[in-house]
Protein backbone atom coordinates (compact mmCIF):
# COMPACT_ATOMS: atom_id res chain seq x y z
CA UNK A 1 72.53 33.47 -114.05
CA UNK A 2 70.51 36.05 -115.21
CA UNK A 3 72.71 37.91 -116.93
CA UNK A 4 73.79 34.53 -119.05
CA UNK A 5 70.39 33.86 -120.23
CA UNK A 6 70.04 38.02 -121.34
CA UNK A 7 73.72 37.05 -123.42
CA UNK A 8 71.79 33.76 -124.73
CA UNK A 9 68.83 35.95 -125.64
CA UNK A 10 70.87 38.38 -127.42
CA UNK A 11 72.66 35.64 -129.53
CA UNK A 12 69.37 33.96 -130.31
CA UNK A 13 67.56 36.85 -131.08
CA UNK A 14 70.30 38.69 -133.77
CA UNK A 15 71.55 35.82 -135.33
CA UNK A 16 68.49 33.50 -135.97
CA UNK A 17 65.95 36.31 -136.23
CA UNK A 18 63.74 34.11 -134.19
CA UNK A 19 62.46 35.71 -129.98
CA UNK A 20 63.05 33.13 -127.23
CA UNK A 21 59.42 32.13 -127.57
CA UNK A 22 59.49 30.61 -131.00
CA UNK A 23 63.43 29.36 -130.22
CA UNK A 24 62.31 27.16 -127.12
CA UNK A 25 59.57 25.91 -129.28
CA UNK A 26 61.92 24.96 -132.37
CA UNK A 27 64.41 23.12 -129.28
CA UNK A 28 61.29 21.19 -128.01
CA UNK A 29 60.32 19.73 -131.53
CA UNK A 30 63.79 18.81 -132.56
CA UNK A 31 63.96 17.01 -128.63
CA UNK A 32 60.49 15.50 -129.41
CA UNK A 33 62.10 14.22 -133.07
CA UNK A 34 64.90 12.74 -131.25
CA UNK A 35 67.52 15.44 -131.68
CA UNK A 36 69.57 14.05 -128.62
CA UNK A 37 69.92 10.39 -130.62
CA UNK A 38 70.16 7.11 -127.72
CA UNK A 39 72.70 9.08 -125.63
CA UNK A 40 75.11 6.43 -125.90
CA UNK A 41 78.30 6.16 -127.55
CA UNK A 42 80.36 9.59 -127.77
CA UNK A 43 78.31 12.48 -126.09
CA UNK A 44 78.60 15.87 -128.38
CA UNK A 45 80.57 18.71 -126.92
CA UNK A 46 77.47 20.91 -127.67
CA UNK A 47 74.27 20.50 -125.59
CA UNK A 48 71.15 20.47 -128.06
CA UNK A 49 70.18 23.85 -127.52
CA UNK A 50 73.78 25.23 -128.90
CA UNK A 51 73.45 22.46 -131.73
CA UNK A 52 69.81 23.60 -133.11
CA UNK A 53 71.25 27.92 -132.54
CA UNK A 54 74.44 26.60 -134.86
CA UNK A 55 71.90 25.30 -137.27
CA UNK A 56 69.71 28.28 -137.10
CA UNK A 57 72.42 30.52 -137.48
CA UNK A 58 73.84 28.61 -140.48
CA UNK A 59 70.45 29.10 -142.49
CA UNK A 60 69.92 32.45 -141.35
CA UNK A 61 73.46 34.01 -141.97
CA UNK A 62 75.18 31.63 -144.48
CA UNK A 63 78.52 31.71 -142.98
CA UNK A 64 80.66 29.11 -143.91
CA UNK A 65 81.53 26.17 -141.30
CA UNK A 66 84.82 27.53 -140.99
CA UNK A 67 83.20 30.53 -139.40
CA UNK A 68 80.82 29.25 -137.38
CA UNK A 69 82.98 26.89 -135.52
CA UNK A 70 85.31 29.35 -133.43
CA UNK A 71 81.92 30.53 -133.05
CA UNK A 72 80.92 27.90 -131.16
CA UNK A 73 83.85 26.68 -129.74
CA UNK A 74 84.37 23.46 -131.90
CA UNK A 75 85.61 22.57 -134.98
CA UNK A 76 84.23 22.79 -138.62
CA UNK A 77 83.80 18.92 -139.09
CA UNK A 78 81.85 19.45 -136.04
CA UNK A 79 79.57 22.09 -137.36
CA UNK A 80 79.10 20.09 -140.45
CA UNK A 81 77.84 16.99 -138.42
CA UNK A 82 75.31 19.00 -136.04
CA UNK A 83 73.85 20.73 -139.61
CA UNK A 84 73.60 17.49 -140.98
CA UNK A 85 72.19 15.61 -138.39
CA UNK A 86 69.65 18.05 -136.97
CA UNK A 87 69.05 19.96 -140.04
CA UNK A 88 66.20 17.51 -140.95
CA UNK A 89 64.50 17.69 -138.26
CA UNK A 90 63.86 21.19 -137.88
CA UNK A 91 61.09 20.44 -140.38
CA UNK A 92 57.75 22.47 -141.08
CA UNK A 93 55.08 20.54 -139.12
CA UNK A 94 53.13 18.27 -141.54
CA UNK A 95 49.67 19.90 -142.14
CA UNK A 96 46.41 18.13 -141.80
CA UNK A 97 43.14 19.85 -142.75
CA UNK A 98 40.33 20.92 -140.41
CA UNK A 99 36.63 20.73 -140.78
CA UNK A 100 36.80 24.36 -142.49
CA UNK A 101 39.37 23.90 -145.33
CA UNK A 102 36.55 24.65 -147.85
CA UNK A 103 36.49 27.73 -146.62
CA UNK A 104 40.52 28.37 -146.78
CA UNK A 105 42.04 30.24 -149.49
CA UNK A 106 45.93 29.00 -150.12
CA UNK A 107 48.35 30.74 -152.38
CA UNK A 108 50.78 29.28 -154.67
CA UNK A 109 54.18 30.71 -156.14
CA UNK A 110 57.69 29.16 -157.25
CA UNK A 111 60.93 31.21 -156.20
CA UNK A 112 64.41 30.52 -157.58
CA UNK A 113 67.16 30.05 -155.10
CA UNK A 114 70.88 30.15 -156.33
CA UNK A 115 71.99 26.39 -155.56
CA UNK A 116 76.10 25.33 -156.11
CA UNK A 117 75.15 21.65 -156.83
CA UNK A 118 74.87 21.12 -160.35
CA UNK A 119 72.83 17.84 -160.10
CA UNK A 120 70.09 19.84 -158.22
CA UNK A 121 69.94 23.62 -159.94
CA UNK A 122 70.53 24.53 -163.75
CA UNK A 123 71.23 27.71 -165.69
CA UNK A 124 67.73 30.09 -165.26
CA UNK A 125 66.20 33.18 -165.84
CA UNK A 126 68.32 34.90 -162.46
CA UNK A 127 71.72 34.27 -164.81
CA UNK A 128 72.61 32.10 -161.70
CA UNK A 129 72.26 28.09 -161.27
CA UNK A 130 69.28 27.79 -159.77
CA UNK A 131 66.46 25.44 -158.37
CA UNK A 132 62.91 26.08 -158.58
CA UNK A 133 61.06 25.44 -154.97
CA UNK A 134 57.45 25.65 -155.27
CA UNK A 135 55.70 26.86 -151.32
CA UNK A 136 51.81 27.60 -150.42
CA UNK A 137 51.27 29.80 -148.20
CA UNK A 138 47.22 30.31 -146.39
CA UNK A 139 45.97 33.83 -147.12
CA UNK A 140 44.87 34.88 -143.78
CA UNK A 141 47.73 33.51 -141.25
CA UNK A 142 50.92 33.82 -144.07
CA UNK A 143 51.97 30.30 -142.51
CA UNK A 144 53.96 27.85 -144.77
CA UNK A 145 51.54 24.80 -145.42
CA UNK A 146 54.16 23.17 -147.21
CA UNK A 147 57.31 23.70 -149.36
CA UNK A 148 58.12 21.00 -152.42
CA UNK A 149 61.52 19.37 -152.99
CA UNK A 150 63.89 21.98 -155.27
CA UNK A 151 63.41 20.66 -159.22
CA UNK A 152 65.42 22.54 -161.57
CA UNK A 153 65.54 26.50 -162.23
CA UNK A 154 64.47 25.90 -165.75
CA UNK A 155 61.26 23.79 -164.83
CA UNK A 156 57.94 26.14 -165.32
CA UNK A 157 56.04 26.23 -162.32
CA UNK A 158 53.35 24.45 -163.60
CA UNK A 159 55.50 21.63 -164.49
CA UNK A 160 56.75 21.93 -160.87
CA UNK A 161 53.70 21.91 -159.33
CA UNK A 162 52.35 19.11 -161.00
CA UNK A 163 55.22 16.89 -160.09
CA UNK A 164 56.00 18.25 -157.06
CA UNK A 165 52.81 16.26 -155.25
CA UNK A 166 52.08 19.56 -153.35
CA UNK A 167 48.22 19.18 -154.60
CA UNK A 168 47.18 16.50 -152.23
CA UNK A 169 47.24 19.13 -149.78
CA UNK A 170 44.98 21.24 -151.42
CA UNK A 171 41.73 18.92 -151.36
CA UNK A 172 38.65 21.02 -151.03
CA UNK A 173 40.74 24.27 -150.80
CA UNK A 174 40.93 27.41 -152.73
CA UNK A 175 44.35 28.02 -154.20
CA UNK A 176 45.03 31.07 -156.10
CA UNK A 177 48.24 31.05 -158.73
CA UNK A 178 49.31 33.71 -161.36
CA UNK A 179 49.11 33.00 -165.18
CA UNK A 180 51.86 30.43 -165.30
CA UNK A 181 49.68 27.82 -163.08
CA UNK A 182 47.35 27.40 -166.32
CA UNK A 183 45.35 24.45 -166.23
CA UNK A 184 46.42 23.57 -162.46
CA UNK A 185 43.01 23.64 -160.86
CA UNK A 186 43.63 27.13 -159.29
CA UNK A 187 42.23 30.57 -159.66
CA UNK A 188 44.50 32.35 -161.98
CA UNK A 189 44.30 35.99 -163.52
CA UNK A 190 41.66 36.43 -166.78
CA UNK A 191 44.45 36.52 -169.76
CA UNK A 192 44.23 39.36 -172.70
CA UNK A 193 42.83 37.83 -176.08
CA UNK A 194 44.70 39.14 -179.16
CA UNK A 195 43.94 42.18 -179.94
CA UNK A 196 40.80 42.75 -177.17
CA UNK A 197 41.25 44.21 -173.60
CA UNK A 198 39.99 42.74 -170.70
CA UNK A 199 36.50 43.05 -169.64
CA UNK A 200 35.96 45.85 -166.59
CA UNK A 201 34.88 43.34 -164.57
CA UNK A 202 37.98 40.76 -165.48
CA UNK A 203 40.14 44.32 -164.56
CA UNK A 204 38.76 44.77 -161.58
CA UNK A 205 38.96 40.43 -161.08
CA UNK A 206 42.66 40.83 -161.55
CA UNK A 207 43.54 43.75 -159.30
CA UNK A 208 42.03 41.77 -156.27
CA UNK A 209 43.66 39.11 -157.56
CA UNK A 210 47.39 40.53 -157.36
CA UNK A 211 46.54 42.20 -154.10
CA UNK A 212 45.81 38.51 -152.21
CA UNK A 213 48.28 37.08 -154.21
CA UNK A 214 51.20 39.44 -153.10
CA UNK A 215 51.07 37.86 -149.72
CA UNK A 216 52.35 34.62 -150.85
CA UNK A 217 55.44 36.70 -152.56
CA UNK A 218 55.73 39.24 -148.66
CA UNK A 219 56.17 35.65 -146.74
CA UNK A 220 58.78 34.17 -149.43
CA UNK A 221 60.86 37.38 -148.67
CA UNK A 222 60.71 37.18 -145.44
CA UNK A 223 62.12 33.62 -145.50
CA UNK A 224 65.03 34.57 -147.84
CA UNK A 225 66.24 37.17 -145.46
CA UNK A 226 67.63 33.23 -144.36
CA UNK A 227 70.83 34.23 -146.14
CA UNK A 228 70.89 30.29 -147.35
CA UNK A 229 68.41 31.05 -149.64
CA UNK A 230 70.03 33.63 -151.29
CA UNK A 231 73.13 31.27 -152.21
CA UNK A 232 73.04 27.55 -150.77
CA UNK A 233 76.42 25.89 -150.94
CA UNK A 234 74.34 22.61 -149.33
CA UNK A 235 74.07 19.53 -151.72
CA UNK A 236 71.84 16.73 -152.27
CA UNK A 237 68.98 17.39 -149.60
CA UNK A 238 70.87 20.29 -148.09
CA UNK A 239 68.62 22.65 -150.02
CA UNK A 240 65.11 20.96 -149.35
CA UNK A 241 66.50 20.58 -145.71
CA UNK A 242 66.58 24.09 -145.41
CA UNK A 243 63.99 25.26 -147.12
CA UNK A 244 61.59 23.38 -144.39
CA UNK A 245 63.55 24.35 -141.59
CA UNK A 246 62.97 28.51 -142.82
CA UNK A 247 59.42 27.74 -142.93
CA UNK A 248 59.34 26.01 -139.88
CA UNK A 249 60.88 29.00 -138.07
CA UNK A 250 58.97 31.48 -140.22
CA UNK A 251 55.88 29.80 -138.84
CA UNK A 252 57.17 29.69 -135.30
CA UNK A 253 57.52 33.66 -135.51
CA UNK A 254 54.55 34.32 -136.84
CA UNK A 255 52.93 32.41 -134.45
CA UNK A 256 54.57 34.10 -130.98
């Protein structure tokens, strides 16, 4: 016995980048969300614990469902059911704000992830097709507070923010953005006026600016070294899907 739960270890911890810890608390949420459906009708070959690793490892190396079934011992239509059904549910915890979230400093940012479904990505600045997914990120604990639903690659992130409804989170919270957030409500960096330099003090404004701001850009590389986000062949939802489900782990981590 104990040398099957070292093997399970192993597995868990190379291929989902995740320790036990955070892994048994991803398996509890997606049991609390109802993971194991009614239990009636035609039980899966996979207990839930194998079915939320083939879903982890799906996001976090990208391998095609061909290749994870032999995996797993089942079949590819198989794999493609388990993603589908418990891929939602591995969702970032909604967050509610405490007493002190006037005293919380957030940080904004859009990243670009290569997308195959032409109804959800377009043609971008990366050369690729592309979505844009806009995530804040709190300052002191790099957790996810929320990730917005992929809009196109060519969408500005201002444009993306404002439609993406992420602001209701921010009530009464300090949210820092770079220059393309303009006219968002955040704290952005002073801008040059033709043909005068910044102020010292707007220098010295923007250099403490970059540094806090860099965090938000440290946590969204950590959560593409989930392969999917490098090149999701997922349509419709698939993308969104996943995108909470990275943060959701990424949180998990962080939090162990």
């Amino acid at each position: 016995m104990a040398g099957v739960l070292r093997a399970e270890r192993v597995w868990v911890e190379t291929f989902t980048g995740l320790r036990m810890t955070p892994f048994l608390g991803l398996l509890k949420v997606v049991r609390e969300r109802g993971g194991n459906g009614t239990l009636r009708g035609r039980p899966w070959s996979l207990p839930l614990a194998e079915r939320v690793l083939i879903v982890a490892v799906y996001y976090r190396t990208n391998l095609t469902m061909r290749q994870l079934g032999p995996l797993f011992g089942v079949s590819s239509s198989t794999v493609c059911r388990v993603i589908q059904r418990l891929g939602p549910l591995l969702a970032v915890e909604p967050f509610s704000r405490t007493g002190d979230a006037a005293d919380r400093l957030w940080i904004v940012d859009g990243t670009l992830v290569p997308v195959r479904d032409r109804n959800v990505g377009s043609s971008s600045r990366n050369y690729r097709f592309s979505a844009n997914v806009q995530v804040i990120v709190d300052a002191d604990t790099r957790l996810v507070i929320a990730a917005a639903r992929p809009v196109p690659g060519t969408t500005a992130d201002a444009h993306a923010w404002r439609s993406s409804g992420l602001a209701a989170h921010c009530q009464g919270v300090t949210v820092l953005g770079d220059g393309a957030y303009l006219n968002c409500g955040m704290v952005v960096p002073h801008r040059k006026r033709p043909h005068r330099p910044l102020l010292p003090g707007e220098e010295d404004d923007n250099a403490a600016h970059r540094t806090v701001r860099a965090r938000v850009e440290h946590v969204i590389g950590r959560m593409k070294n989930y392969k999917i986000l490098r090149d999701c062949r997922q349509h419709g939802d698939g993308l969104h899907h996943a995108v909470q489900a990275i943060a959701h782990m990424h949180n998990l981590a962080l939090a162990s």
